[in-house]
Protein backbone atom coordinates (compact mmCIF):
# COMPACT_ATOMS: atom_id res chain seq x y z
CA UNK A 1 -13.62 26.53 170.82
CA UNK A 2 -15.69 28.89 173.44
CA UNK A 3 -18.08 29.09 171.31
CA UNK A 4 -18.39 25.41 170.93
CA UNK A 5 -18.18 24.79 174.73
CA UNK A 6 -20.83 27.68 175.16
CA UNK A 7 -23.09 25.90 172.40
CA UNK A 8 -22.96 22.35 174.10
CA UNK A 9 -23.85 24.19 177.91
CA UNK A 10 -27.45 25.34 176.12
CA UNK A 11 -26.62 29.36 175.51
CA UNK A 12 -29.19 29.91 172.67
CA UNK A 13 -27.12 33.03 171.47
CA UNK A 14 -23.89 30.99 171.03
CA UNK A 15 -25.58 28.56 169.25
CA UNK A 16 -27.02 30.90 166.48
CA UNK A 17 -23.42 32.27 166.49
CA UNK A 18 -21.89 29.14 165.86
CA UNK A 19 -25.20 28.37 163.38
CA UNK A 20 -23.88 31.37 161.07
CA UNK A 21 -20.02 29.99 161.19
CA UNK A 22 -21.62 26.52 159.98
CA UNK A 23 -23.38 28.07 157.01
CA UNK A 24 -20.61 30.21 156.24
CA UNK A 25 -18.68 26.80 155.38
CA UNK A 26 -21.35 26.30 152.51
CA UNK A 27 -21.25 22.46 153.14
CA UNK A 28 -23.98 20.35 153.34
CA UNK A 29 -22.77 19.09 156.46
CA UNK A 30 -22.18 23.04 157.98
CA UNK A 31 -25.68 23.52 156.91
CA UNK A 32 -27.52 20.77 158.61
CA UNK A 33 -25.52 21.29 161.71
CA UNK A 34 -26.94 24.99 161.37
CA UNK A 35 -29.95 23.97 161.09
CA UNK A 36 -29.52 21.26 164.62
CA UNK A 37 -28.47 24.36 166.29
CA UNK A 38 -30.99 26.95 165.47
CA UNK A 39 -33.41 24.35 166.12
CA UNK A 40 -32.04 23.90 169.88
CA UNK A 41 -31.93 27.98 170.08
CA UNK A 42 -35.60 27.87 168.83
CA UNK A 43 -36.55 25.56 171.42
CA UNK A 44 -35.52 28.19 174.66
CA UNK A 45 -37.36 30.04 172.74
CA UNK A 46 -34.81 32.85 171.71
CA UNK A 47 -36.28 35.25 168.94
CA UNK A 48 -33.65 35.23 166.42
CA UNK A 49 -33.44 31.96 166.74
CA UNK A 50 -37.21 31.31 166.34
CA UNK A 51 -37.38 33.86 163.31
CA UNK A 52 -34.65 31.52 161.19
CA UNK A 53 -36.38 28.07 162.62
CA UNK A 54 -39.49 29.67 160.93
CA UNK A 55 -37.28 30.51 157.86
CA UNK A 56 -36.44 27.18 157.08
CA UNK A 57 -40.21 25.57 158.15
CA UNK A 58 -42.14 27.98 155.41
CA UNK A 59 -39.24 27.18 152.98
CA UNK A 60 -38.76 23.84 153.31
CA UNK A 61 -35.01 24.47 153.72
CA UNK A 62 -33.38 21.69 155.51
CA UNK A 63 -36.54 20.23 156.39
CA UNK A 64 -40.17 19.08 155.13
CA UNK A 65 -42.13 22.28 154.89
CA UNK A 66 -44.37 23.39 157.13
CA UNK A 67 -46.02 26.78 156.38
CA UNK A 68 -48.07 27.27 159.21
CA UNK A 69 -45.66 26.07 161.77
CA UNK A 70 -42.89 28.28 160.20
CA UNK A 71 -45.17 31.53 160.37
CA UNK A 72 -45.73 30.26 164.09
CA UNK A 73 -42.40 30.40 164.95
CA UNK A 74 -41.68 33.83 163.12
CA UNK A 75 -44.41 35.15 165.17
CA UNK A 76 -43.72 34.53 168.33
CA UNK A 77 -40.27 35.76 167.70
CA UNK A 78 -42.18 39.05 166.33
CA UNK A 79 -43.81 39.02 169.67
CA UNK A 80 -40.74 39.40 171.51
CA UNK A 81 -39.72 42.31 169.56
CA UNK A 82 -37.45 41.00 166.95
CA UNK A 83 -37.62 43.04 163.94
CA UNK A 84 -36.88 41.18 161.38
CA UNK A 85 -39.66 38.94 162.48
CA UNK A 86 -42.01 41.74 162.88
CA UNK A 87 -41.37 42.72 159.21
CA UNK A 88 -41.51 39.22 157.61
CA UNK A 89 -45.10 38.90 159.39
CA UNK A 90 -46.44 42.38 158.23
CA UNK A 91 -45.66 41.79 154.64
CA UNK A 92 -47.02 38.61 154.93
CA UNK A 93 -50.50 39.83 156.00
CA UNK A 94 -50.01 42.88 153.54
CA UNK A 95 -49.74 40.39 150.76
CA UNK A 96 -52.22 37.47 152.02
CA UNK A 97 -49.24 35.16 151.81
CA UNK A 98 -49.92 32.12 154.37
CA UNK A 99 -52.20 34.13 155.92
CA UNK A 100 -55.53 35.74 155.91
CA UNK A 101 -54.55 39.38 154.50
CA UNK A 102 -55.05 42.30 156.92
CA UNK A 103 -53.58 45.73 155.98
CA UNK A 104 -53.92 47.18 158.68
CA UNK A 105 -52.39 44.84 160.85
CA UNK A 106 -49.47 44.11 158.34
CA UNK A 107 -48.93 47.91 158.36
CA UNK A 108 -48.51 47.81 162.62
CA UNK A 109 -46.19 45.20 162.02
CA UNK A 110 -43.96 47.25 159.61
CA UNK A 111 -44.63 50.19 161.36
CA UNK A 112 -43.27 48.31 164.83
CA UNK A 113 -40.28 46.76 162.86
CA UNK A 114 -39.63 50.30 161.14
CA UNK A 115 -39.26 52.11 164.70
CA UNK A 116 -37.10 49.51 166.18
CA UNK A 117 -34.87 50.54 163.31
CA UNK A 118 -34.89 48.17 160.66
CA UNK A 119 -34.08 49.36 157.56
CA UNK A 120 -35.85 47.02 155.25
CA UNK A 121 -39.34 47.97 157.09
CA UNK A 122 -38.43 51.52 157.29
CA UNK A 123 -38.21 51.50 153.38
CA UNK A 124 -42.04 49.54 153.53
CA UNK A 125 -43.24 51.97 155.86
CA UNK A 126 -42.51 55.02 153.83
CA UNK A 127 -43.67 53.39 150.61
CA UNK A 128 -46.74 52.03 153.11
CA UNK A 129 -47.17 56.02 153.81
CA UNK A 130 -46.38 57.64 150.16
CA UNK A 131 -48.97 55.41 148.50
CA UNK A 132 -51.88 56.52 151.48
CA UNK A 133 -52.10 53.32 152.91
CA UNK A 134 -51.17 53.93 156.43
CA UNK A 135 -50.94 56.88 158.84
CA UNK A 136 -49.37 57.07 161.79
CA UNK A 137 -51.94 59.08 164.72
CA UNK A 138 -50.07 61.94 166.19
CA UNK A 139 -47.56 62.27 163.38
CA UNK A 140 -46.54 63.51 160.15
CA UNK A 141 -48.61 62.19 157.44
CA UNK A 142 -47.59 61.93 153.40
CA UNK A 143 -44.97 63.22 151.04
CA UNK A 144 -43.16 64.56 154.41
CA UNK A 145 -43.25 61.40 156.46
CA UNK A 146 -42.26 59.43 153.53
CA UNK A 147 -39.59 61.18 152.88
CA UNK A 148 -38.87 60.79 156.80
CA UNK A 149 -38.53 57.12 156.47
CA UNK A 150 -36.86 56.60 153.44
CA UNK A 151 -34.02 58.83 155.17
CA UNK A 152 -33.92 56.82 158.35
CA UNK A 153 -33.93 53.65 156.02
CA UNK A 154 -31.11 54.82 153.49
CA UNK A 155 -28.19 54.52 155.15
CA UNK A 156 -28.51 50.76 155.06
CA UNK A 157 -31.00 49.97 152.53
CA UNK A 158 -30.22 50.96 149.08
CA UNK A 159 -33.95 50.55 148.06
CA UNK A 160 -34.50 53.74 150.18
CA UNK A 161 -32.58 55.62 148.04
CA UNK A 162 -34.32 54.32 144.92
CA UNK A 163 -37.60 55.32 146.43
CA UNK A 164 -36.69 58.86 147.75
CA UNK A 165 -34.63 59.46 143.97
CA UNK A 166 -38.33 58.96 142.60
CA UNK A 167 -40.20 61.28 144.70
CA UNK A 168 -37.44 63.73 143.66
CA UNK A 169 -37.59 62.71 140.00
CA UNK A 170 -41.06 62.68 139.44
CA UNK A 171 -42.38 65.48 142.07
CA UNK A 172 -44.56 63.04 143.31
CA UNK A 173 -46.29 65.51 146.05
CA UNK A 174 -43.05 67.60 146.46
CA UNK A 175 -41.29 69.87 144.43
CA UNK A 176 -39.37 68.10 141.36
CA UNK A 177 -35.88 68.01 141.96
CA UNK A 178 -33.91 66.10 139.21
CA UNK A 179 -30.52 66.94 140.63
CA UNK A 180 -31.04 65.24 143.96
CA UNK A 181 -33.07 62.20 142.49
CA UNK A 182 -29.27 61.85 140.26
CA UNK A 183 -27.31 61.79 143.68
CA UNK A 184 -29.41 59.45 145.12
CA UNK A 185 -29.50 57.06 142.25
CA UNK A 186 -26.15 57.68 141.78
CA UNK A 187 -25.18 56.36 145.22
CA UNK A 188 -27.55 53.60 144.94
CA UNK A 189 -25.62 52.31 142.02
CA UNK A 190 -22.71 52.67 143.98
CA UNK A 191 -23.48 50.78 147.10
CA UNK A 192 -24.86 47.87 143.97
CA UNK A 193 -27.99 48.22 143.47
CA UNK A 194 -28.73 47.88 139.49
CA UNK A 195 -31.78 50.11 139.49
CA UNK A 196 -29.47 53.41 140.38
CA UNK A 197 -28.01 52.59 136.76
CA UNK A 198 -31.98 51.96 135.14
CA UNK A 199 -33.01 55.60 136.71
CA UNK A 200 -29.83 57.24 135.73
CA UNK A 201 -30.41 55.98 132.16
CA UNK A 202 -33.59 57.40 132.18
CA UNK A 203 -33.23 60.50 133.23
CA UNK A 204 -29.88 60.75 130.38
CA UNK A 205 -31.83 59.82 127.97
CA UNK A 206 -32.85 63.07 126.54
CA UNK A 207 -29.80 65.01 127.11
CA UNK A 208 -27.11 62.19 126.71
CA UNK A 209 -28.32 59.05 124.62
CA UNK A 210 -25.05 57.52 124.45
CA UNK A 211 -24.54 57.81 128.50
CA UNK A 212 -28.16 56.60 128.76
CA UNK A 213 -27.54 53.21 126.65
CA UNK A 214 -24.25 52.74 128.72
CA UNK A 215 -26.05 52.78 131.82
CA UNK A 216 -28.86 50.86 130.40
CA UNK A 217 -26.26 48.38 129.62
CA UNK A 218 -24.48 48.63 133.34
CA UNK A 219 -28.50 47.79 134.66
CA UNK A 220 -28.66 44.53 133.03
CA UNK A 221 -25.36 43.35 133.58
CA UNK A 222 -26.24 43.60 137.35
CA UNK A 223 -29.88 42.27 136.58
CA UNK A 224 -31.80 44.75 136.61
């Protein structure tokens, strides 16, 4: 009820709150009064707000899409410092998606999203960095800075810990370490990622066929 009341004065913030209780009833009602209220939140021009307005324009979720008006949105909420918008903008100019491609400046947008501590960029960053594509001036540059961010980034983003198990696995510009790239797929598979259970098969396959088709099997039961 106060977050109703708070919703009707014009607080942007309890409006996306009470946006995410309205999806959350997966109705088709709950989800177009989301959408009304994330629209109104986008319109005082709060960033999380303005990142999910942008979300549903370039999808065409809710609403006729609109793919340069969404990437508007999404960027202006990158400009106030929102990371999720910052990442959604860098890998669109990494990949050319709705937007002239720029590597460099897709990278600066990961990197900017990475160091305000999102996980998902953090990951990007350190594959950005293992792969040569981007250095950071002033800091640590390759296998070690990778390996930097893929630490910062695991304890939220499972795909870290796929990442860092294969620099471990393969010795890819470190020392080969097969033991640690098994704990680290190994808790990927726990926290549910299917690809812990496609490395771990892999890397049994030699040793322990029988283990290795089990956890073959375990991969594409989660869809791997």
């Amino acid at each position: 009820k106060l977050l109703s009341q708070l919703s009707d004065e014009g607080m942007p913030r309890a409006q996306v709150m009470l946006a995410r209780y309205k999806e959350g009833l997966n109705t088709e009602e709950g989800r177009q009064d989301a959408f009304t209220l994330i629209k109104k939140a986008a319109s005082a021009h709060y960033a999380p707000a303005q990142y999910r307005y942008g979300i549903y324009l370039s999808e065409g979720e809710l609403i006729t899409p609109n793919l340069f008006e969404g990437i508007d949105a999404i960027h202006h909420a990158a400009l106030q410092g929102f990371p999720e918008a910052q990442c959604w903008i860098g890998k669109a100019l990494l990949k050319g998606d709705g937007v002239a491609q720029n590597m460099a400046s897709g990278s600066e947008w990961i990197y900017k999203a990475a160091k305000a501590g999102y996980a998902p960029a953090a990951t990007l960053l350190g594959h950005l960095i293992e792969d040569g594509s981007f250095t950071v001036k002033g800091e640590e540059t390759g296998a070690v800075a990778a390996i930097h961010w893929y630490e910062k980034a695991m304890t939220s983003d499972s795909d870290a810990l796929i990442s860092l198990g294969l620099m471990f696995k393969e010795g890819k510009k470190i020392p080969m370490d097969r033991d640690r790239a098994t704990l680290l797929f190994k808790r990927a598979l726990e926290e549910g990622n299917p690809e812990g259970a496609y490395y771990l098969a892999l890397m049994s396959a030699e040793s322990n066929p029988e283990a290795s088709i089990a956890m073959m099997k375990t991969a594409a039961e989660k869809g791997c």
